[in-house]
Protein backbone atom coordinates (compact mmCIF):
# COMPACT_ATOMS: atom_id res chain seq x y z
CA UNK A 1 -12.73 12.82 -17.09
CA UNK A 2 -15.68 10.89 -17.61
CA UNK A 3 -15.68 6.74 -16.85
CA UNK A 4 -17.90 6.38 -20.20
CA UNK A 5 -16.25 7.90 -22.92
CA UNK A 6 -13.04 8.40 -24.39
CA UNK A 7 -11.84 11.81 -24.39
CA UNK A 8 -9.57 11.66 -28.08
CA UNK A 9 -5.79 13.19 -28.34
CA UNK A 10 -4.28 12.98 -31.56
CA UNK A 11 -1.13 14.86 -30.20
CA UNK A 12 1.24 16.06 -27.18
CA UNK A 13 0.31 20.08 -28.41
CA UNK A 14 -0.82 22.51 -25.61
CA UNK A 15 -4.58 22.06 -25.89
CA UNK A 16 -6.43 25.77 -26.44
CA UNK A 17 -7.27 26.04 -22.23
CA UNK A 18 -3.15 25.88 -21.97
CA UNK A 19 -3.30 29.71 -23.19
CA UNK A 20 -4.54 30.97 -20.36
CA UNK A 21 -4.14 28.43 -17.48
CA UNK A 22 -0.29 27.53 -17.58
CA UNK A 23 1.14 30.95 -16.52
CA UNK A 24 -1.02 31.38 -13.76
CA UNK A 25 -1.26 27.80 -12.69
CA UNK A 26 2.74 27.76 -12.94
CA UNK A 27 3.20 30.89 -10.91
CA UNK A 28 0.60 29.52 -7.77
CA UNK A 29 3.11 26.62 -7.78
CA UNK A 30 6.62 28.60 -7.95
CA UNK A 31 9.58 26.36 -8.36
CA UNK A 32 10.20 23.28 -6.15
CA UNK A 33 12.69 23.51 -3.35
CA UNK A 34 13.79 20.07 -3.36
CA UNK A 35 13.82 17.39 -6.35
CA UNK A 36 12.18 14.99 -4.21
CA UNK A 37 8.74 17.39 -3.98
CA UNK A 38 6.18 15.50 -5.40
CA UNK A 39 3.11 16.30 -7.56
CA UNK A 40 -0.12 14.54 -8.42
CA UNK A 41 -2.42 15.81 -11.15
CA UNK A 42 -5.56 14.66 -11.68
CA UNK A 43 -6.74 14.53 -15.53
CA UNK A 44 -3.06 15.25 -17.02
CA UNK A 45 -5.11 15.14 -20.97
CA UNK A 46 -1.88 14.46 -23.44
CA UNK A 47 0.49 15.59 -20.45
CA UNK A 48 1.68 19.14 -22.22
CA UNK A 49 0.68 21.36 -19.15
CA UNK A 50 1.77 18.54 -16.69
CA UNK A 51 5.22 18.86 -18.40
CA UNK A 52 5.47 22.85 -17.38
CA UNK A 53 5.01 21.60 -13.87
CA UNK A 54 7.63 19.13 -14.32
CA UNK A 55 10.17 21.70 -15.74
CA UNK A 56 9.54 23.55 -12.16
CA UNK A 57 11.24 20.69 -10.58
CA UNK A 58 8.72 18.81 -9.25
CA UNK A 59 8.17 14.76 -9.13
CA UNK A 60 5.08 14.56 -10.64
CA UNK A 61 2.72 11.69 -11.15
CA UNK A 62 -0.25 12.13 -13.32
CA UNK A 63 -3.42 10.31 -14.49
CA UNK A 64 -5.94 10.57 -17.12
CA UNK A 65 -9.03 8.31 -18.08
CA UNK A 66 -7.93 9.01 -21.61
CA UNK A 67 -5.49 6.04 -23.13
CA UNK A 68 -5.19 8.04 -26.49
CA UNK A 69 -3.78 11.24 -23.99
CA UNK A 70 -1.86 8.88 -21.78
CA UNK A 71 0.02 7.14 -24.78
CA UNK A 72 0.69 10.12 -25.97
CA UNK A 73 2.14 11.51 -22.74
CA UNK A 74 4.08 8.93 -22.14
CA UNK A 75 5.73 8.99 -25.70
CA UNK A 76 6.13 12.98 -25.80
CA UNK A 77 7.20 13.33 -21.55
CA UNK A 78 9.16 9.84 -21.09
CA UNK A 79 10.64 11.36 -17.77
CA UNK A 80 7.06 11.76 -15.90
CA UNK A 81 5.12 8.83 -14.33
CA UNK A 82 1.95 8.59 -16.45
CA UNK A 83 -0.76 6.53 -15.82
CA UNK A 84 -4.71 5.98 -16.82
CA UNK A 85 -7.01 6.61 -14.04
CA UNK A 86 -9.33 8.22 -12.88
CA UNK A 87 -11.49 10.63 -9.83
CA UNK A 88 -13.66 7.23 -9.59
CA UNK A 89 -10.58 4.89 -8.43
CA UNK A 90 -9.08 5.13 -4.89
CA UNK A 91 -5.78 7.34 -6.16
CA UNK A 92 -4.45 7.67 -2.72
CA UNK A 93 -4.22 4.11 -1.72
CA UNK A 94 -2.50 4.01 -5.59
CA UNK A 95 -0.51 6.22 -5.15
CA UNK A 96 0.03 7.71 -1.78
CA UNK A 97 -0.32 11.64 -0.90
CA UNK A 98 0.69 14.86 -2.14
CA UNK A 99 1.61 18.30 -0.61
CA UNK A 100 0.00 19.85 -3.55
CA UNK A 101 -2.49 18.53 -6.23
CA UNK A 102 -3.62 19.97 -9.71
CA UNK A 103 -6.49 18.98 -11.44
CA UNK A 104 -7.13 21.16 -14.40
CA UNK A 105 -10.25 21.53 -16.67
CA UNK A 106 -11.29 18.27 -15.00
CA UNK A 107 -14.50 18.81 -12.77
CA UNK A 108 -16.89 19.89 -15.23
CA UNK A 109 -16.55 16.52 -16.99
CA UNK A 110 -17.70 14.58 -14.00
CA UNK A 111 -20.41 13.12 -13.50
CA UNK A 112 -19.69 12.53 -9.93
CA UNK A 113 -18.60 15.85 -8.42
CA UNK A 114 -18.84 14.20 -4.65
CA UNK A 115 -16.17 11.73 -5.54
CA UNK A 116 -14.52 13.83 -7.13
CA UNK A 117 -13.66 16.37 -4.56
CA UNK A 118 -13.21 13.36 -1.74
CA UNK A 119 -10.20 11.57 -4.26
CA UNK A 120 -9.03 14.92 -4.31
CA UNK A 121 -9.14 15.32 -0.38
CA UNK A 122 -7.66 11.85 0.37
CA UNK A 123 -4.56 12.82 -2.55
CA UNK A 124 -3.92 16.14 -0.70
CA UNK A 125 -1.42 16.18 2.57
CA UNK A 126 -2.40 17.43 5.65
CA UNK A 127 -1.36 21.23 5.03
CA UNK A 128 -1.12 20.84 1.46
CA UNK A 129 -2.77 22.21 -1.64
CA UNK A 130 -5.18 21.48 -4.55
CA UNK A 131 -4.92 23.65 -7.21
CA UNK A 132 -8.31 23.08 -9.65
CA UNK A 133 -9.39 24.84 -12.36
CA UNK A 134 -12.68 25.02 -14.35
CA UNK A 135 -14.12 27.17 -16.91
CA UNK A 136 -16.08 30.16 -14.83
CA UNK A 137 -19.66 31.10 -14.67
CA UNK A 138 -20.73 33.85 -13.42
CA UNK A 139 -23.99 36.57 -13.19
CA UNK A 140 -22.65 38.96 -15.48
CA UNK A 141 -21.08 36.27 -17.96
CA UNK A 142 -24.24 34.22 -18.23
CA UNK A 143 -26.12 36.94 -19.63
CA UNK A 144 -23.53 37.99 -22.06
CA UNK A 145 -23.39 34.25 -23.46
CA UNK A 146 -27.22 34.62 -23.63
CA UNK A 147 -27.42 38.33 -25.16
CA UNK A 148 -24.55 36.80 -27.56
CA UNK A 149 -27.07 33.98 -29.01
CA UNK A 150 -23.89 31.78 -28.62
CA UNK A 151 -25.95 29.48 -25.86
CA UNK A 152 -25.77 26.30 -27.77
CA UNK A 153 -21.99 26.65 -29.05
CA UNK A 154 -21.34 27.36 -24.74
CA UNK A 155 -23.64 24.23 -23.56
CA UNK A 156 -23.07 22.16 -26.63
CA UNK A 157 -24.80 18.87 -25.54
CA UNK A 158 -23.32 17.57 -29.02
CA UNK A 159 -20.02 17.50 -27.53
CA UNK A 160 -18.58 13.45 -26.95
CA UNK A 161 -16.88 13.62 -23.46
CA UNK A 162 -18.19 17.87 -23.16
CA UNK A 163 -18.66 19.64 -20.17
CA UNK A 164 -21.77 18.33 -17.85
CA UNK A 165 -21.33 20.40 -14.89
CA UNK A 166 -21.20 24.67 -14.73
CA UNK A 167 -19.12 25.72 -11.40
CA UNK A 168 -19.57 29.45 -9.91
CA UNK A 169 -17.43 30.22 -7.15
CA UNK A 170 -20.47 29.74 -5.01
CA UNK A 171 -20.85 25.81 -6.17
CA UNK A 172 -17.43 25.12 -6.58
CA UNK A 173 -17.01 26.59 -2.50
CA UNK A 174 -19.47 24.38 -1.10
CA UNK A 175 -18.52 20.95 -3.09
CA UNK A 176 -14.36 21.74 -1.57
CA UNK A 177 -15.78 22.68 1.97
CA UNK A 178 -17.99 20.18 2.60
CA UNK A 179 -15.08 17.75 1.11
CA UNK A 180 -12.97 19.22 4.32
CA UNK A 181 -11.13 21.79 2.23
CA UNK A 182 -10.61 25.49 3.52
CA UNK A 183 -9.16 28.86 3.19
CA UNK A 184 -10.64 28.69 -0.37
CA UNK A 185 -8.96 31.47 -2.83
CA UNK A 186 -10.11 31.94 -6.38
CA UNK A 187 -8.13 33.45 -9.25
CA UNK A 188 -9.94 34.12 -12.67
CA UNK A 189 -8.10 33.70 -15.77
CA UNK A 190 -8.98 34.86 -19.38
CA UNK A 191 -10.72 38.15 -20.31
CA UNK A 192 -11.76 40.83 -17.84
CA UNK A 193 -12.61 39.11 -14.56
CA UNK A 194 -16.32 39.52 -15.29
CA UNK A 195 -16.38 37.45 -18.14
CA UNK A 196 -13.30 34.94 -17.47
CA UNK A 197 -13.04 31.66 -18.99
CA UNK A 198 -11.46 30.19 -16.09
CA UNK A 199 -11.07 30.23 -12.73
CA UNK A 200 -9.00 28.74 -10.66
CA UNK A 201 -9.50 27.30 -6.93
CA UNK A 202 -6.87 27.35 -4.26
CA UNK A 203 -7.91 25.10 -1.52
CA UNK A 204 -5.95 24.37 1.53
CA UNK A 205 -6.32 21.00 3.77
């Protein structure tokens, strides 16, 4: 979700993270009660997860800094509100607040984690829920990318619009509590729990 580069969608397909991320993500959410629950996610790509949610029963509005992904949304998902924006614009006073936020695959494509984790805040109800995801790093799986001489392929500074940021549950803790966010669960998704490509936070405000 970087504010310098366009991240490219050529179609509304699950991208490959949806593998692993949807049934989880969709299960944390359960179905709405009510059609007027609403729903904000926070770097939607070409909309295909942000649909799932949708089919749940939610009102969902997403954003994306990607036109390509939000043309493409809005073509393939005519039903949800899609728009192009981003962590970097004041969302709330945009669009008002949520009882529960998603923002998958987003935060390690910031550049601006800080801001990131406040728009997320000010988006999130009083006794609501963000719901964030990001690909995991850990002791154990660290060493294995090393051992695996698959380093460069993992980091890939190549990579228009890549990953700039590497979360542990440790980092990703202290950037949601110090943005007011507690009772901070994680869930790891993908492979054994040692070596997980995902993990996902559960943050309360």
């Amino acid at each position: 979700m970087s504010n310098h580069s366009e991240y490219y969608y050529s179609s509304a397909h699950d991208t490959h993270d949806a593998s692993y991320l949807v049934e989880p993500v969709l299960e944390l959410l359960g179905h709405s009660s009510s059609s007027t629950d609403k729903l904000f996610e926070l770097g939607c790509g070409n909309g295909s997860i942000t649909n799932r949610i949708a089919m749940l029963g939610y009102d969902v509005t997403a954003v994306d800094t990607s036109k390509s992904g939000i043309a493409i949304a809005k073509k393939a998902y005519a039903k949800i509100n899609f728009q192009v924006g981003s962590a970097y614009d004041d969302l709330a006073s945009i669009y008002g607040t949520f009882d529960r936020v998603v923002s998958l695959e987003v935060i390690e494509h910031v550049f601006s984690p800080k801001t990131y984790a406040k728009t997320l805040y000010d988006l999130v109800n009083t006794g609501g829920t963000a719901i964030i995801s990001t690909p995991y790093h850990g002791y154990l799986k660290n060493i294995a990318v090393a051992l695996s001489g698959k380093f460069d392929a993992h980091v890939d500074p190549l990579w228009e619009g890549g990953h700039i940021k590497f979360w542990s549950k440790n980092t990703l803790t202290r950037l949601l509590s110090d943005a007011g966010f507690n009772e901070i669960e994680y869930k790891l998704v993908g492979r054994i729990p040692a070596l997980a490509k995902s993990m996902i936070a559960i943050a309360k405000k």
